[in-house]
PDB file of N, CA and C in Angstrom:
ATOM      1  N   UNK A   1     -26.359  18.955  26.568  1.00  0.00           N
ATOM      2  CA  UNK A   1     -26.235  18.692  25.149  1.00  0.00           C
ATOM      3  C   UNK A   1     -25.236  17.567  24.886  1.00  0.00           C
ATOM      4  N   UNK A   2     -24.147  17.678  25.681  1.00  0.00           N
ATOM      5  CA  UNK A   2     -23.142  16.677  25.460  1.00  0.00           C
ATOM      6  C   UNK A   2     -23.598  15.252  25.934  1.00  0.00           C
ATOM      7  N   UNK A   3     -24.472  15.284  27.031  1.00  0.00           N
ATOM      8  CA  UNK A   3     -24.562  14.080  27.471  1.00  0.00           C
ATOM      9  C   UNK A   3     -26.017  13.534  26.604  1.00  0.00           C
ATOM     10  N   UNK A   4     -26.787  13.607  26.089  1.00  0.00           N
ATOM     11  CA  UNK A   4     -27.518  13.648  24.853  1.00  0.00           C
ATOM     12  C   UNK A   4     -26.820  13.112  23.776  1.00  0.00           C
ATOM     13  N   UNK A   5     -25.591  13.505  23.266  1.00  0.00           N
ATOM     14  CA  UNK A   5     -25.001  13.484  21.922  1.00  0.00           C
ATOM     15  C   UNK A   5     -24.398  11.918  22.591  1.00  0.00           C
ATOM     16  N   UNK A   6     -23.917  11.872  23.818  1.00  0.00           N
ATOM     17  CA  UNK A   6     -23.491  10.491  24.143  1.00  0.00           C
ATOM     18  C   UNK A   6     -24.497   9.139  24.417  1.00  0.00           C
ATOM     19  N   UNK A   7     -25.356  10.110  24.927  1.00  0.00           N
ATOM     20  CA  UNK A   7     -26.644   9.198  24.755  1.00  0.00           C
ATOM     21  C   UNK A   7     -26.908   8.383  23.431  1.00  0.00           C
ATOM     22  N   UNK A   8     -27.104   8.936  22.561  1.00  0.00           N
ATOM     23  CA  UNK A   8     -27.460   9.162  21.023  1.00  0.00           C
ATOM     24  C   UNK A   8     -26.527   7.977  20.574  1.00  0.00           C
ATOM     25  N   UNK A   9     -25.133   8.112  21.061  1.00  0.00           N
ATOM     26  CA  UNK A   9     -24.292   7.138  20.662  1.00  0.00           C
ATOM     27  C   UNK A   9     -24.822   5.788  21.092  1.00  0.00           C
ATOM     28  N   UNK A  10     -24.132   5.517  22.589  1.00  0.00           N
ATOM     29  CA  UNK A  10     -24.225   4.769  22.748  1.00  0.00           C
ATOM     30  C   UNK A  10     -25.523   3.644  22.385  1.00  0.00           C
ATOM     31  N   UNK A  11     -26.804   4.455  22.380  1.00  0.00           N
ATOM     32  CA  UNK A  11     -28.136   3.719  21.617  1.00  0.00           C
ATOM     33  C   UNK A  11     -27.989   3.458  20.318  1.00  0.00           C
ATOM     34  N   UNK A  12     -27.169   4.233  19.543  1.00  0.00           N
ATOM     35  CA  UNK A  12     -27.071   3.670  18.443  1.00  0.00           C
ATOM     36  C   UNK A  12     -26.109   2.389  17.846  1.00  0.00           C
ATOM     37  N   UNK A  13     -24.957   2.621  18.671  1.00  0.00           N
ATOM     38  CA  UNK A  13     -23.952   1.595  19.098  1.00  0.00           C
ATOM     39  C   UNK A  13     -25.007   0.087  19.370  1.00  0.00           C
ATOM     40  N   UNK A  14     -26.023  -0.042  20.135  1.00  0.00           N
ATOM     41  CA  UNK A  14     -26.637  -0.894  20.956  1.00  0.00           C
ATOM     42  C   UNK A  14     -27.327  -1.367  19.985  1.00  0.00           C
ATOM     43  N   UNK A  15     -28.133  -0.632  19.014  1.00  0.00           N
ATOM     44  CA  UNK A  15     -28.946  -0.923  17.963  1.00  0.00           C
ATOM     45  C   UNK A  15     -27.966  -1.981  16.742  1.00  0.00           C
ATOM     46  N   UNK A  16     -27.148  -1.033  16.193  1.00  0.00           N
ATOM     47  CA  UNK A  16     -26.160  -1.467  15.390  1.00  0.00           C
ATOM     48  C   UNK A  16     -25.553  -2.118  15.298  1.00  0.00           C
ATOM     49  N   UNK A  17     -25.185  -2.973  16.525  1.00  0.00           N
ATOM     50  CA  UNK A  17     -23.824  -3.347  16.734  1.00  0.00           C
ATOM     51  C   UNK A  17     -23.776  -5.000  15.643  1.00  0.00           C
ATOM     52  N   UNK A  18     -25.303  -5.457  16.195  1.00  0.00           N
ATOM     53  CA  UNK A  18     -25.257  -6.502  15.542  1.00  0.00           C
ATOM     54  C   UNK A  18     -25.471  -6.388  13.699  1.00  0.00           C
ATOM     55  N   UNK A  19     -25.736  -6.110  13.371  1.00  0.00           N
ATOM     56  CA  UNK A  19     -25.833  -6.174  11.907  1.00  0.00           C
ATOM     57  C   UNK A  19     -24.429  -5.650  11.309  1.00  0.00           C
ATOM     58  N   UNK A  20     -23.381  -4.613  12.432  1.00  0.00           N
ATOM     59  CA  UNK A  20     -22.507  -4.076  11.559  1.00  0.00           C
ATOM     60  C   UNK A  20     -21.547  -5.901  11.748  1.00  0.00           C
ATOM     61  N   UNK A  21     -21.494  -5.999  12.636  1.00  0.00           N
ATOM     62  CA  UNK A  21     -20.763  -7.412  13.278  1.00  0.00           C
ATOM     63  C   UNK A  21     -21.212  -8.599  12.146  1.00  0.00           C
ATOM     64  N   UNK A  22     -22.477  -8.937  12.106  1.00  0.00           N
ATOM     65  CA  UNK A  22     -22.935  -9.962  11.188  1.00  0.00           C
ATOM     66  C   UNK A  22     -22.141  -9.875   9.845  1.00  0.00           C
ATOM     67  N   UNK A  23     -21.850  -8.233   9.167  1.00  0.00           N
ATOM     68  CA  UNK A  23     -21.450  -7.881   7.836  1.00  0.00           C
ATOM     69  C   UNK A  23     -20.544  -8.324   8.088  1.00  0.00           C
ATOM     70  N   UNK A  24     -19.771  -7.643   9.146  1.00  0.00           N
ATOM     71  CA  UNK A  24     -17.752  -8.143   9.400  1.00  0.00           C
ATOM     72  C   UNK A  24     -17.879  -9.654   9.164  1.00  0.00           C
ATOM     73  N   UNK A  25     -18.820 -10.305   9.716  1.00  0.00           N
ATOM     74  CA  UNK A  25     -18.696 -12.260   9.707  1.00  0.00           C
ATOM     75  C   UNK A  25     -18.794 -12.712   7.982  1.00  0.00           C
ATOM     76  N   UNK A  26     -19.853 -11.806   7.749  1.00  0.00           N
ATOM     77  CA  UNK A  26     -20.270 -12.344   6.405  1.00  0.00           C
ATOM     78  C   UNK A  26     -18.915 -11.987   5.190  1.00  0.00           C
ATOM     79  N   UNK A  27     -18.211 -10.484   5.437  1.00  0.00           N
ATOM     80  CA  UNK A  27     -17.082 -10.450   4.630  1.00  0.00           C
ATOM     81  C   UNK A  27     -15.994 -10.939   4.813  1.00  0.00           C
ATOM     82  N   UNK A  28     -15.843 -11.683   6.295  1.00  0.00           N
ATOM     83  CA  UNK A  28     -14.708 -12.340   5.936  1.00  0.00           C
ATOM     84  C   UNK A  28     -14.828 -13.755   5.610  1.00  0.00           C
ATOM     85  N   UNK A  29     -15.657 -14.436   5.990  1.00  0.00           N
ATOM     86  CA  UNK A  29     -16.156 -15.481   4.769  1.00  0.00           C
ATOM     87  C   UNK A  29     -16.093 -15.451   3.133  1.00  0.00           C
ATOM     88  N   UNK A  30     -16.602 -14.159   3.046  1.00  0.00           N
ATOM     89  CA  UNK A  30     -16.731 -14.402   1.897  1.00  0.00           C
ATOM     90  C   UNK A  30     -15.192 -14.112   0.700  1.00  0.00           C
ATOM     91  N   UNK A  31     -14.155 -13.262   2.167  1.00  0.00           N
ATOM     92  CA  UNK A  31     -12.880 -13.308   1.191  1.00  0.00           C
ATOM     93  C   UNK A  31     -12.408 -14.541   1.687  1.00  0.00           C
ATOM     94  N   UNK A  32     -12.330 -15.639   2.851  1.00  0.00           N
ATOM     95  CA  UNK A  32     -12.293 -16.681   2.558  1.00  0.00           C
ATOM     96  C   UNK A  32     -12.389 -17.652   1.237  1.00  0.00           C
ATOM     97  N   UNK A  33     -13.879 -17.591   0.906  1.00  0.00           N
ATOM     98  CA  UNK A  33     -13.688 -17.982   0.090  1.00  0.00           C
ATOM     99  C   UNK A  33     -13.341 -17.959  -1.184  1.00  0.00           C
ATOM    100  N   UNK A  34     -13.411 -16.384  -1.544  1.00  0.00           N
ATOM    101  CA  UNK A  34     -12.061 -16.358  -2.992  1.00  0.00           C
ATOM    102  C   UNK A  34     -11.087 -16.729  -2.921  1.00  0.00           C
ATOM    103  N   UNK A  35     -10.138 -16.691  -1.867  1.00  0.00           N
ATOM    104  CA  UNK A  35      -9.120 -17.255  -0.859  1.00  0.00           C
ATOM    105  C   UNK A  35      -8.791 -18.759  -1.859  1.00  0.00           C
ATOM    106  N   UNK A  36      -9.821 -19.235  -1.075  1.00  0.00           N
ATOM    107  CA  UNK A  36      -9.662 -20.524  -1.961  1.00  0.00           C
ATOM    108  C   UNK A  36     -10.455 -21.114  -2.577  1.00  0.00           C
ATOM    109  N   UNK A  37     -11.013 -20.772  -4.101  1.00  0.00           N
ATOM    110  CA  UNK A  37     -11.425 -20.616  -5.613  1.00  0.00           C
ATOM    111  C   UNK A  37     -10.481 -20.479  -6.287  1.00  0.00           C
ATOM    112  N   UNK A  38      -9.208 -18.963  -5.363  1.00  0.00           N
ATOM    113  CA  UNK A  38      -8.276 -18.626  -6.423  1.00  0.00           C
ATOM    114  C   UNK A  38      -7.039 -19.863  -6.056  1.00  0.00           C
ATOM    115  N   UNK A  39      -7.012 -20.193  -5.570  1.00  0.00           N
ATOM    116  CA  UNK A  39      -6.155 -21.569  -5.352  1.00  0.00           C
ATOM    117  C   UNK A  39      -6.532 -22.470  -5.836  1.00  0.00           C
ATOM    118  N   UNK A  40      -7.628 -22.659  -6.626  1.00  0.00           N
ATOM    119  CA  UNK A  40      -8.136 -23.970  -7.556  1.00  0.00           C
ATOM    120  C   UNK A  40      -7.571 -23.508  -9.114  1.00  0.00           C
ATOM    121  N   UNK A  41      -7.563 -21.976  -9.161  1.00  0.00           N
ATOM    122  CA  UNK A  41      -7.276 -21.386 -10.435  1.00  0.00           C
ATOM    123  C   UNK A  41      -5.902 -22.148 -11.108  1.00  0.00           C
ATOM    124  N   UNK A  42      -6.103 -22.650 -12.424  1.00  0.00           N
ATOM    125  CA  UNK A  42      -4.511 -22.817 -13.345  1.00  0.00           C
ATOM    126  C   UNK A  42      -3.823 -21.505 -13.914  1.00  0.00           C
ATOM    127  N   UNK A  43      -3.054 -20.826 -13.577  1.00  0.00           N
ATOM    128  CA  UNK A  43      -2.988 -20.419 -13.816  1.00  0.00           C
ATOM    129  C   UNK A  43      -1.477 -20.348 -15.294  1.00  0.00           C
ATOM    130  N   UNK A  44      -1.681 -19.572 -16.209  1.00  0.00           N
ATOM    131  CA  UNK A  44      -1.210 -19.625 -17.385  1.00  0.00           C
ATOM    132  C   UNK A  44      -0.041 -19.323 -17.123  1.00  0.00           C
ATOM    133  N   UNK A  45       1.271 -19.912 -17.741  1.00  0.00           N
ATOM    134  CA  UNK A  45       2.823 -19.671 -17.692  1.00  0.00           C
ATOM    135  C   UNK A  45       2.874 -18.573 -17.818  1.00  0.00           C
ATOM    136  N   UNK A  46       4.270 -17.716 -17.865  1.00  0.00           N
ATOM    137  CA  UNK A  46       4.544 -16.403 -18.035  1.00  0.00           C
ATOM    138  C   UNK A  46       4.473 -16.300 -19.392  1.00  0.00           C
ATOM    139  N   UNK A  47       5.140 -17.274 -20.297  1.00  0.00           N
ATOM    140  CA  UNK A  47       5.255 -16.980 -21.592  1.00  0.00           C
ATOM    141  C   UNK A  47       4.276 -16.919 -22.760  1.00  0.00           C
ATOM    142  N   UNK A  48       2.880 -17.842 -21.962  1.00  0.00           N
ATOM    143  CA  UNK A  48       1.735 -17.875 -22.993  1.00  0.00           C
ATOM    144  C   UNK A  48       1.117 -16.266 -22.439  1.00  0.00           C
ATOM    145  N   UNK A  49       1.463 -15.751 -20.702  1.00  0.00           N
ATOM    146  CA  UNK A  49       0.608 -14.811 -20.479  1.00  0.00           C
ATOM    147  C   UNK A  49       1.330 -13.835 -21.990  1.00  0.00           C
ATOM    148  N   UNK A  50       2.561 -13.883 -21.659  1.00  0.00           N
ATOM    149  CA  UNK A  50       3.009 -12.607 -22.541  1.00  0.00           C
ATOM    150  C   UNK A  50       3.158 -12.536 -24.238  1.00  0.00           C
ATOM    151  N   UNK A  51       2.583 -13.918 -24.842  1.00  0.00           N
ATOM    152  CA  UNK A  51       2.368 -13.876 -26.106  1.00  0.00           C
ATOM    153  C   UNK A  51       0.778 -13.131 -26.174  1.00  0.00           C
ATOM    154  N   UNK A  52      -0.174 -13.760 -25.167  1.00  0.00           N
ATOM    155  CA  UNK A  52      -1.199 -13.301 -24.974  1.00  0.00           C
ATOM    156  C   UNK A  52      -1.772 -12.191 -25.791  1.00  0.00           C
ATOM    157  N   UNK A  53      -0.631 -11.520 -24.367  1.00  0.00           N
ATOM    158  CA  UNK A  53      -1.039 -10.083 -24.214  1.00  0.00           C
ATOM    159  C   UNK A  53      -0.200  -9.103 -25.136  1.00  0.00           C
ATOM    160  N   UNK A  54       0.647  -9.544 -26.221  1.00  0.00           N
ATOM    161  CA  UNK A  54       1.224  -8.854 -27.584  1.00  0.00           C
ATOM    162  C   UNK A  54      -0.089  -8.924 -28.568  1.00  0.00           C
ATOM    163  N   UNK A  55      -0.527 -10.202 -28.284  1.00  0.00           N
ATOM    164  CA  UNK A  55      -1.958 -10.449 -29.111  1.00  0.00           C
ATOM    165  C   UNK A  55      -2.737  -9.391 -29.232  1.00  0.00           C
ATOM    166  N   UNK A  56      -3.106  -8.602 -27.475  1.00  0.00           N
ATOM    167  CA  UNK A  56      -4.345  -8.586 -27.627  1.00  0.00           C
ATOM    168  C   UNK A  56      -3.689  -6.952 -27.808  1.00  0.00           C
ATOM    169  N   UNK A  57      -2.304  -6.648 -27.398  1.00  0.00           N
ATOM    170  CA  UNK A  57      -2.348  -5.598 -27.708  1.00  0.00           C
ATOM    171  C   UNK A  57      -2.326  -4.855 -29.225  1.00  0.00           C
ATOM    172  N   UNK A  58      -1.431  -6.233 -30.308  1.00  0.00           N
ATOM    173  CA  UNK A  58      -1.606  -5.838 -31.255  1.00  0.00           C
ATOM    174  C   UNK A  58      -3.240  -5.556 -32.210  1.00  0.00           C
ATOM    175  N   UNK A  59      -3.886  -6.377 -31.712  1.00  0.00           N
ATOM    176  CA  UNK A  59      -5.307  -6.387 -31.960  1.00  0.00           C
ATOM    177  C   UNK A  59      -6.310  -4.885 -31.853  1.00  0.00           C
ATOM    178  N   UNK A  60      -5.987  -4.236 -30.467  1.00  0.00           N
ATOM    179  CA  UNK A  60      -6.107  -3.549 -30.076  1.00  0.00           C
ATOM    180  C   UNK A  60      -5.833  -2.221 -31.050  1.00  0.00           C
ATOM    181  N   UNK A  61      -4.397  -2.165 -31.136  1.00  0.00           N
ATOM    182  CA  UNK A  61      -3.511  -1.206 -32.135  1.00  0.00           C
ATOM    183  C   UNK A  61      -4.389  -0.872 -33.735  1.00  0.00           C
ATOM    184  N   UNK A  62      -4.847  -2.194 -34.237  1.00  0.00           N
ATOM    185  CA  UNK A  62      -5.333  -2.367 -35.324  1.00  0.00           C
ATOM    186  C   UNK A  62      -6.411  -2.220 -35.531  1.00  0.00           C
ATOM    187  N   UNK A  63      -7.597  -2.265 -34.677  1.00  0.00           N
ATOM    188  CA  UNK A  63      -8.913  -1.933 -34.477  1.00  0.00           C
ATOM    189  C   UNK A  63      -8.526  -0.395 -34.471  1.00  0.00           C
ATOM    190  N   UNK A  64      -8.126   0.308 -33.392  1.00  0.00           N
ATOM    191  CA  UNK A  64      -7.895   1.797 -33.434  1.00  0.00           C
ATOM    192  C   UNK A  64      -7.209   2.612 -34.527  1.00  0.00           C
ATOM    193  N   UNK A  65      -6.810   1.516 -35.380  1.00  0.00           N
ATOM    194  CA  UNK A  65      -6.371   2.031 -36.439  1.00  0.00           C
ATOM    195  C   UNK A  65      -7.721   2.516 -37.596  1.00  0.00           C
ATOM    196  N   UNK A  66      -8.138   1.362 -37.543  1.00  0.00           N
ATOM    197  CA  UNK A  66      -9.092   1.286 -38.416  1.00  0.00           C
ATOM    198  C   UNK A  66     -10.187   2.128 -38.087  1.00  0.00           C
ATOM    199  N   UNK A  67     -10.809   2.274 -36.936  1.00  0.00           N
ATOM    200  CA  UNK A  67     -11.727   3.264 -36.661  1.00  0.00           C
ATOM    201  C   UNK A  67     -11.264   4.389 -36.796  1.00  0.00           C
ATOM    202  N   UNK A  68      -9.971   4.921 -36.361  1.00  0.00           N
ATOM    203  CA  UNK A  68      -9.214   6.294 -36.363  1.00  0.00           C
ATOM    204  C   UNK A  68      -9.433   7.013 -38.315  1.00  0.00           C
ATOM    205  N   UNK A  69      -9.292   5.769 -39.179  1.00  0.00           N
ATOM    206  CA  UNK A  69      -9.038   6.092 -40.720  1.00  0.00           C
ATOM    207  C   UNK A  69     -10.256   5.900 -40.858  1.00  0.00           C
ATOM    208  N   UNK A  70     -11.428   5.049 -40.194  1.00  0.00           N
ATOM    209  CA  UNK A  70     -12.706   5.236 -40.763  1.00  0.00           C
ATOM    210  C   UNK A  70     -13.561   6.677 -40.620  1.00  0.00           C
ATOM    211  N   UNK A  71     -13.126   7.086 -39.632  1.00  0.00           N
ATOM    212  CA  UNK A  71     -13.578   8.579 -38.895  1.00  0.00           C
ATOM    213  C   UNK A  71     -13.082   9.939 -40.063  1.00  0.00           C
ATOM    214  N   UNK A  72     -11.368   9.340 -39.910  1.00  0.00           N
ATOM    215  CA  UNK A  72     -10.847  10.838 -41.240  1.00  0.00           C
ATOM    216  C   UNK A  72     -11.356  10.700 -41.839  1.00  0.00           C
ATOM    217  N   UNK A  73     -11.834   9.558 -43.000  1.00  0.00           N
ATOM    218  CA  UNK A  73     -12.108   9.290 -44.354  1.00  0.00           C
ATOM    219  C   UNK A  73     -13.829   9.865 -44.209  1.00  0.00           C
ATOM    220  N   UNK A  74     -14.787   9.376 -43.522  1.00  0.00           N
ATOM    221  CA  UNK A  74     -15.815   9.712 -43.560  1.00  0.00           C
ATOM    222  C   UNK A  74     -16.119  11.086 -42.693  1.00  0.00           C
ATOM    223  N   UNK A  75     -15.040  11.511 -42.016  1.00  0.00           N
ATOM    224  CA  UNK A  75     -15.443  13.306 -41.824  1.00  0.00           C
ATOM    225  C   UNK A  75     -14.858  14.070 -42.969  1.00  0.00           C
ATOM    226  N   UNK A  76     -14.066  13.794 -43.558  1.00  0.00           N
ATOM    227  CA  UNK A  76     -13.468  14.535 -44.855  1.00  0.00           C
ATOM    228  C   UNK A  76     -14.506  14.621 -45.731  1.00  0.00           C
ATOM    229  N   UNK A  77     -15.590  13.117 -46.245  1.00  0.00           N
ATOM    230  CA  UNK A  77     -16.344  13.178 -47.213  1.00  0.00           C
ATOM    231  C   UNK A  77     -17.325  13.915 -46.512  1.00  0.00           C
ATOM    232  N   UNK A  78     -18.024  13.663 -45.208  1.00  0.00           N
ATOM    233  CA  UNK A  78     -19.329  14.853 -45.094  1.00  0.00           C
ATOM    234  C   UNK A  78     -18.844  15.839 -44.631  1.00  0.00           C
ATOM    235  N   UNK A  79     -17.517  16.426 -44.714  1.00  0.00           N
ATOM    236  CA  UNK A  79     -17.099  17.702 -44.754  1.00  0.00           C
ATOM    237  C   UNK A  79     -16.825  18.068 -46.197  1.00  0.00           C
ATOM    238  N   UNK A  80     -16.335  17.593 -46.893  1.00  0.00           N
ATOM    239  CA  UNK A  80     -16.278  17.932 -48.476  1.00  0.00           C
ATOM    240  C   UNK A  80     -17.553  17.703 -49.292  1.00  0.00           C
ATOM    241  N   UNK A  81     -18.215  16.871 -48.913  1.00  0.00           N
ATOM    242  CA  UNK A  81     -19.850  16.801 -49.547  1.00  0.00           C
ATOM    243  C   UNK A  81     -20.875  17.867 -49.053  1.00  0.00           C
ATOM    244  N   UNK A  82     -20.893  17.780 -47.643  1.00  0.00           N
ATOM    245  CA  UNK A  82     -21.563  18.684 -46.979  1.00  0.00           C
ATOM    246  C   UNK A  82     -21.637  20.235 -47.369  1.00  0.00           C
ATOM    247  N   UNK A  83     -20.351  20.691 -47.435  1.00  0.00           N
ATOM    248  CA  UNK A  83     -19.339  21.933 -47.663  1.00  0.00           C
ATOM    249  C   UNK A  83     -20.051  22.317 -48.699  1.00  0.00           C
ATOM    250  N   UNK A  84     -19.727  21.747 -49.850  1.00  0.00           N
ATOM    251  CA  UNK A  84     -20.070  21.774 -51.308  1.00  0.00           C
ATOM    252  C   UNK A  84     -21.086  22.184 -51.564  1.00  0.00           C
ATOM    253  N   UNK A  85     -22.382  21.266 -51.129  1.00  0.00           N
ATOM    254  CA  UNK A  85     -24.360  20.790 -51.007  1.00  0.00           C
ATOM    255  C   UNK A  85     -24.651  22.687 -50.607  1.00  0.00           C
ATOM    256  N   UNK A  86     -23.857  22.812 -49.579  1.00  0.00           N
ATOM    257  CA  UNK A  86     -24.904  23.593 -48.466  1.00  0.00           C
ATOM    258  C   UNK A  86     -23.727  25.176 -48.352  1.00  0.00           C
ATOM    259  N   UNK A  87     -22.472  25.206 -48.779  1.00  0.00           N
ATOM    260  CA  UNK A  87     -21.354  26.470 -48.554  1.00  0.00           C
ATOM    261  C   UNK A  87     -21.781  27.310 -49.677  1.00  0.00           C
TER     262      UNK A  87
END
């Protein structure tokens, strides 16, 4: 049984080997080349990143605001309309 289960391996090892190998070639190429894409990148000062990102957080804040009060306001009315129609 054991020498079977090694069998098993090693044929599969023999089968495999190349396509798992080809992948290894092909992924490290291919972080190669983000490698260097991201070295072509400009990347933005610290200070525009961090006005940025007050931006987007305040933006953020204010949208959730607004959906949060659009939700009370319109579950209150088809809870107080609803209530009313049908209690």
């Amino acid at each position: 049984m054991v020498a079977a289960v090694a069998l098993a391996a090693v044929v599969a090892l023999a089968v495999w080997r190349e396509p798992v190998f080809a992948f290894g070639g092909r992924a490290v190429g291919y972080l190669r080349e983000v490698r260097a894409e991201l070295r072509k990148v400009s990347w933005p000062p610290l200070e525009d990143l961090r006005k940025s990102t007050l931006v987007i957080i305040a933006f953020v804040l204010a949208i959730g605001l607004v959906i949060g009060l659009m939700d009370f306001v319109f579950s209150k009315l088809l809870i107080d309309v609803l209530g009313r129609a049908f209690g």
